[in-house]
N, C-alpha and C. Protein backbone atom coordinates (compact mmCIF):
# COMPACT_ATOMS: atom_id res chain seq x y z
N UNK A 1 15.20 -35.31 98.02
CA UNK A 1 14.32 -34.47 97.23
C UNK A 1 15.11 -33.45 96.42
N UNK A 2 16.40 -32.88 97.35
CA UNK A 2 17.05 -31.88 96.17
C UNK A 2 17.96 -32.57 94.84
N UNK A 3 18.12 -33.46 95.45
CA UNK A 3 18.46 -34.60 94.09
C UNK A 3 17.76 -34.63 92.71
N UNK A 4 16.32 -35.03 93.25
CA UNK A 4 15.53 -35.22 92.28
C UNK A 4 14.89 -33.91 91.40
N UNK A 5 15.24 -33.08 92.01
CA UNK A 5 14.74 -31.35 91.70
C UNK A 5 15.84 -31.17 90.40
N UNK A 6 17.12 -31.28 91.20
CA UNK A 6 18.39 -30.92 90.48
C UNK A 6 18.46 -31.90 88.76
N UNK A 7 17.87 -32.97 89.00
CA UNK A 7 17.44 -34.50 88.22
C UNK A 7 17.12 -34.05 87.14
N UNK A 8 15.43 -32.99 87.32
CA UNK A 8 14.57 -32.62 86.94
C UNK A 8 14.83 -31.21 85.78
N UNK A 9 15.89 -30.49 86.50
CA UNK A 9 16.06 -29.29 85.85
C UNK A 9 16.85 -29.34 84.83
N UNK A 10 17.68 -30.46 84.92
CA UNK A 10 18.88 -30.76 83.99
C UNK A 10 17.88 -31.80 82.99
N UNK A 11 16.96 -31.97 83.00
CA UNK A 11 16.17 -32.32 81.93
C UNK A 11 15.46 -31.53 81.28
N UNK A 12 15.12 -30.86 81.85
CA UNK A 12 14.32 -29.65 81.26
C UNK A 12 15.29 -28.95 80.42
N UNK A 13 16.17 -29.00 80.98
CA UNK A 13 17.18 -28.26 80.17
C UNK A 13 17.79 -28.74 78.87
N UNK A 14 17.79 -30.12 79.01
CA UNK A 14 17.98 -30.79 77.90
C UNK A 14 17.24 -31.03 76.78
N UNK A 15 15.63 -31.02 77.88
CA UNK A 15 14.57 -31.04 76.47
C UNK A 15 14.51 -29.96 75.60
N UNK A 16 15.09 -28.37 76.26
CA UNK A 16 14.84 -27.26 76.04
C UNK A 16 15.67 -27.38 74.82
N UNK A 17 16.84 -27.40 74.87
CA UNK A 17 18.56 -27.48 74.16
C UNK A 17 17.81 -28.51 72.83
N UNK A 18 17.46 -29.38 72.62
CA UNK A 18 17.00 -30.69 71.55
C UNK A 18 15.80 -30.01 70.99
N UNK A 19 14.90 -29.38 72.14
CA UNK A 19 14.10 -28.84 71.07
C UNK A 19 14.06 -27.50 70.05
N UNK A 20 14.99 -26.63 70.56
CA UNK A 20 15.50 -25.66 70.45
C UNK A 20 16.42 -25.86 68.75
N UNK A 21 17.10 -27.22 68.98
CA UNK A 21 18.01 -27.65 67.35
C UNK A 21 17.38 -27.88 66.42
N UNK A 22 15.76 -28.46 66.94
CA UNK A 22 14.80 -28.65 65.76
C UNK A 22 14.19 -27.50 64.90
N UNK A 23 14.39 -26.71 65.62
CA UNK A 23 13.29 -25.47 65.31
C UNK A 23 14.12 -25.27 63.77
N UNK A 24 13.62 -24.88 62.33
CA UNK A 24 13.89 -24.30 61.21
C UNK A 24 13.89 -22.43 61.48
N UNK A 25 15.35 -22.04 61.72
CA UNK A 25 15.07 -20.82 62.02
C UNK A 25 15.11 -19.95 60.32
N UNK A 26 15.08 -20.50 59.12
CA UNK A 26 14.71 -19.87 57.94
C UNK A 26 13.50 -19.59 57.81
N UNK A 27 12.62 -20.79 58.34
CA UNK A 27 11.39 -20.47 57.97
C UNK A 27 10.55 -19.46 59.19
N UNK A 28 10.18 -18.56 58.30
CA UNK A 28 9.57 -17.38 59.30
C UNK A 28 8.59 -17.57 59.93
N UNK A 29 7.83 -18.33 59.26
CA UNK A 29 6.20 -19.11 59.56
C UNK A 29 5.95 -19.85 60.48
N UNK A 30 7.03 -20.40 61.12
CA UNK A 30 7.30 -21.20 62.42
C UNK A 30 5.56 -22.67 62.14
N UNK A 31 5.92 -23.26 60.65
CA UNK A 31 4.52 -24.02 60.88
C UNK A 31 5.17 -25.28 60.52
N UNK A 32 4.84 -26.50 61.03
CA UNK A 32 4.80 -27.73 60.77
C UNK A 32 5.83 -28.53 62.10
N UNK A 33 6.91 -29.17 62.42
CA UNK A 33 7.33 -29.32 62.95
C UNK A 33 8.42 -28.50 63.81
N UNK A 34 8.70 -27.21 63.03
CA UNK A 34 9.77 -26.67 63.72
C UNK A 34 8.43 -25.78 64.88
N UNK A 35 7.18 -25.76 64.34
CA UNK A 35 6.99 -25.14 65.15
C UNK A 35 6.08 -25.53 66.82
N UNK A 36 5.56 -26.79 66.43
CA UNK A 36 5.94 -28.23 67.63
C UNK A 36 7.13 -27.78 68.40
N UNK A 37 7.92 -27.82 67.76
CA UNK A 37 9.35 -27.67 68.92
C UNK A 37 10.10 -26.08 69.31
N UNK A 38 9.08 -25.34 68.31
CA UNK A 38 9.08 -24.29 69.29
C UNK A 38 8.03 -23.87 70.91
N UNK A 39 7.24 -24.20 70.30
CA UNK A 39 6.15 -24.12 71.32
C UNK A 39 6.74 -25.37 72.97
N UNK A 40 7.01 -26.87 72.16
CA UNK A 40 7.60 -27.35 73.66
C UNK A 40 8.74 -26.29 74.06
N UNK A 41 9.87 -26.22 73.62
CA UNK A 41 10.63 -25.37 74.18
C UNK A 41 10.45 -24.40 75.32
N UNK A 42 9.19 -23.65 74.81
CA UNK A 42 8.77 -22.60 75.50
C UNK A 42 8.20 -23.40 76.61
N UNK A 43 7.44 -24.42 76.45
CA UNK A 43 6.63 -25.11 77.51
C UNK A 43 7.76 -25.96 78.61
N UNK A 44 9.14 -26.46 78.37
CA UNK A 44 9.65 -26.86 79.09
C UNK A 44 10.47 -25.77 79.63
N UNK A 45 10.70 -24.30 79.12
CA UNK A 45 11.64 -23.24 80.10
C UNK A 45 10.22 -23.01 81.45
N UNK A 46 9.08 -23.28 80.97
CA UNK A 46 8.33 -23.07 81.65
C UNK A 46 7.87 -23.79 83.05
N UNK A 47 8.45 -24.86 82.44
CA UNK A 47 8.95 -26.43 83.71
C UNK A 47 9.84 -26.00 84.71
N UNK A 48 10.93 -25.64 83.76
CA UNK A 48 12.01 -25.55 84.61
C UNK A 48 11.86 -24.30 85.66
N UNK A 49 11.31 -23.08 84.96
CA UNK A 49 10.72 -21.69 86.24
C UNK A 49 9.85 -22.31 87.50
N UNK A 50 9.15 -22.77 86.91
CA UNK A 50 8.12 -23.39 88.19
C UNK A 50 9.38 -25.01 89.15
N UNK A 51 9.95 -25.53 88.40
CA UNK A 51 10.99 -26.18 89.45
C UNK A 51 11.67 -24.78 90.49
N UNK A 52 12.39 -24.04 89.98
CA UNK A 52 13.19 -22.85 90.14
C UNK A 52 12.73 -22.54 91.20
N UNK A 53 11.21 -21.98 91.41
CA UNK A 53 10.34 -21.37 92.32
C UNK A 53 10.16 -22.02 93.44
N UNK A 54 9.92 -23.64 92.73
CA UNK A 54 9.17 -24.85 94.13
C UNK A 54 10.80 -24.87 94.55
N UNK A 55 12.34 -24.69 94.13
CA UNK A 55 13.43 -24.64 94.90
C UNK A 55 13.73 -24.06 95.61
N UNK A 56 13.18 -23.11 95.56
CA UNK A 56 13.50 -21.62 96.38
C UNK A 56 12.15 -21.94 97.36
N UNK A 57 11.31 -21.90 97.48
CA UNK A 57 10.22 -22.11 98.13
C UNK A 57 10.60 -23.15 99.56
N UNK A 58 11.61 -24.23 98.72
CA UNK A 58 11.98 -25.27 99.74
C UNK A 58 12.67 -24.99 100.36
N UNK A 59 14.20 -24.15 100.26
CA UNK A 59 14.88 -23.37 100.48
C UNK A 59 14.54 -22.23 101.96
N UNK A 60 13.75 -21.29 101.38
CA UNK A 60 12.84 -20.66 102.39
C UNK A 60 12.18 -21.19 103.18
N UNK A 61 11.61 -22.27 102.66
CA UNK A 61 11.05 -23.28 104.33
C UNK A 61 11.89 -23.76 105.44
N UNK A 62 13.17 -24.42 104.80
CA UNK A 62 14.16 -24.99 105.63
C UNK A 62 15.06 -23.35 106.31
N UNK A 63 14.82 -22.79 105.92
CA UNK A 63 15.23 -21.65 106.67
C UNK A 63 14.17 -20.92 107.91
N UNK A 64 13.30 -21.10 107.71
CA UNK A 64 12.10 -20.57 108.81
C UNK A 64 11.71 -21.23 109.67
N UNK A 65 12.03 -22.71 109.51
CA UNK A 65 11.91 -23.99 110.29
C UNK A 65 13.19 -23.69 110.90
N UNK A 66 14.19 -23.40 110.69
CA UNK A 66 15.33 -23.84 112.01
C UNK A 66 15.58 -22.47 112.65
């Protein structure tokens, strides 16, 4: 399971990084596609916090259990 966590975050991270290159940072207006890939961006750092949390969460379990 911490495999697949670790799997998970390094994607997020990647989607973050790709969507992040798309973004047109001239245009102020953030409208048409750069701003699609601003908004995922934001939506996959948002992936990756809630992985972050359910890690630590797992973390803290395996510690109260032994």
């Amino acid at each position: 399971m911490k495999v697949f966590i670790y799997v998970l975050m390094a994607l997020t991270l990647g989607l973050t990084v790709f969507n992040l290159s798309q973004v047109d940072y001239n245009n102020a207006t953030m409208e048409g596609n750069s701003g699609v890939a601003l908004i995922c961006s934001l939506l996959s750092l948002c992936a990756l916090f809630i992985l972050l949390i359910f890690n630590t969460a797992k973390r803290i379990d395996e510690k109260t259990r032994n």
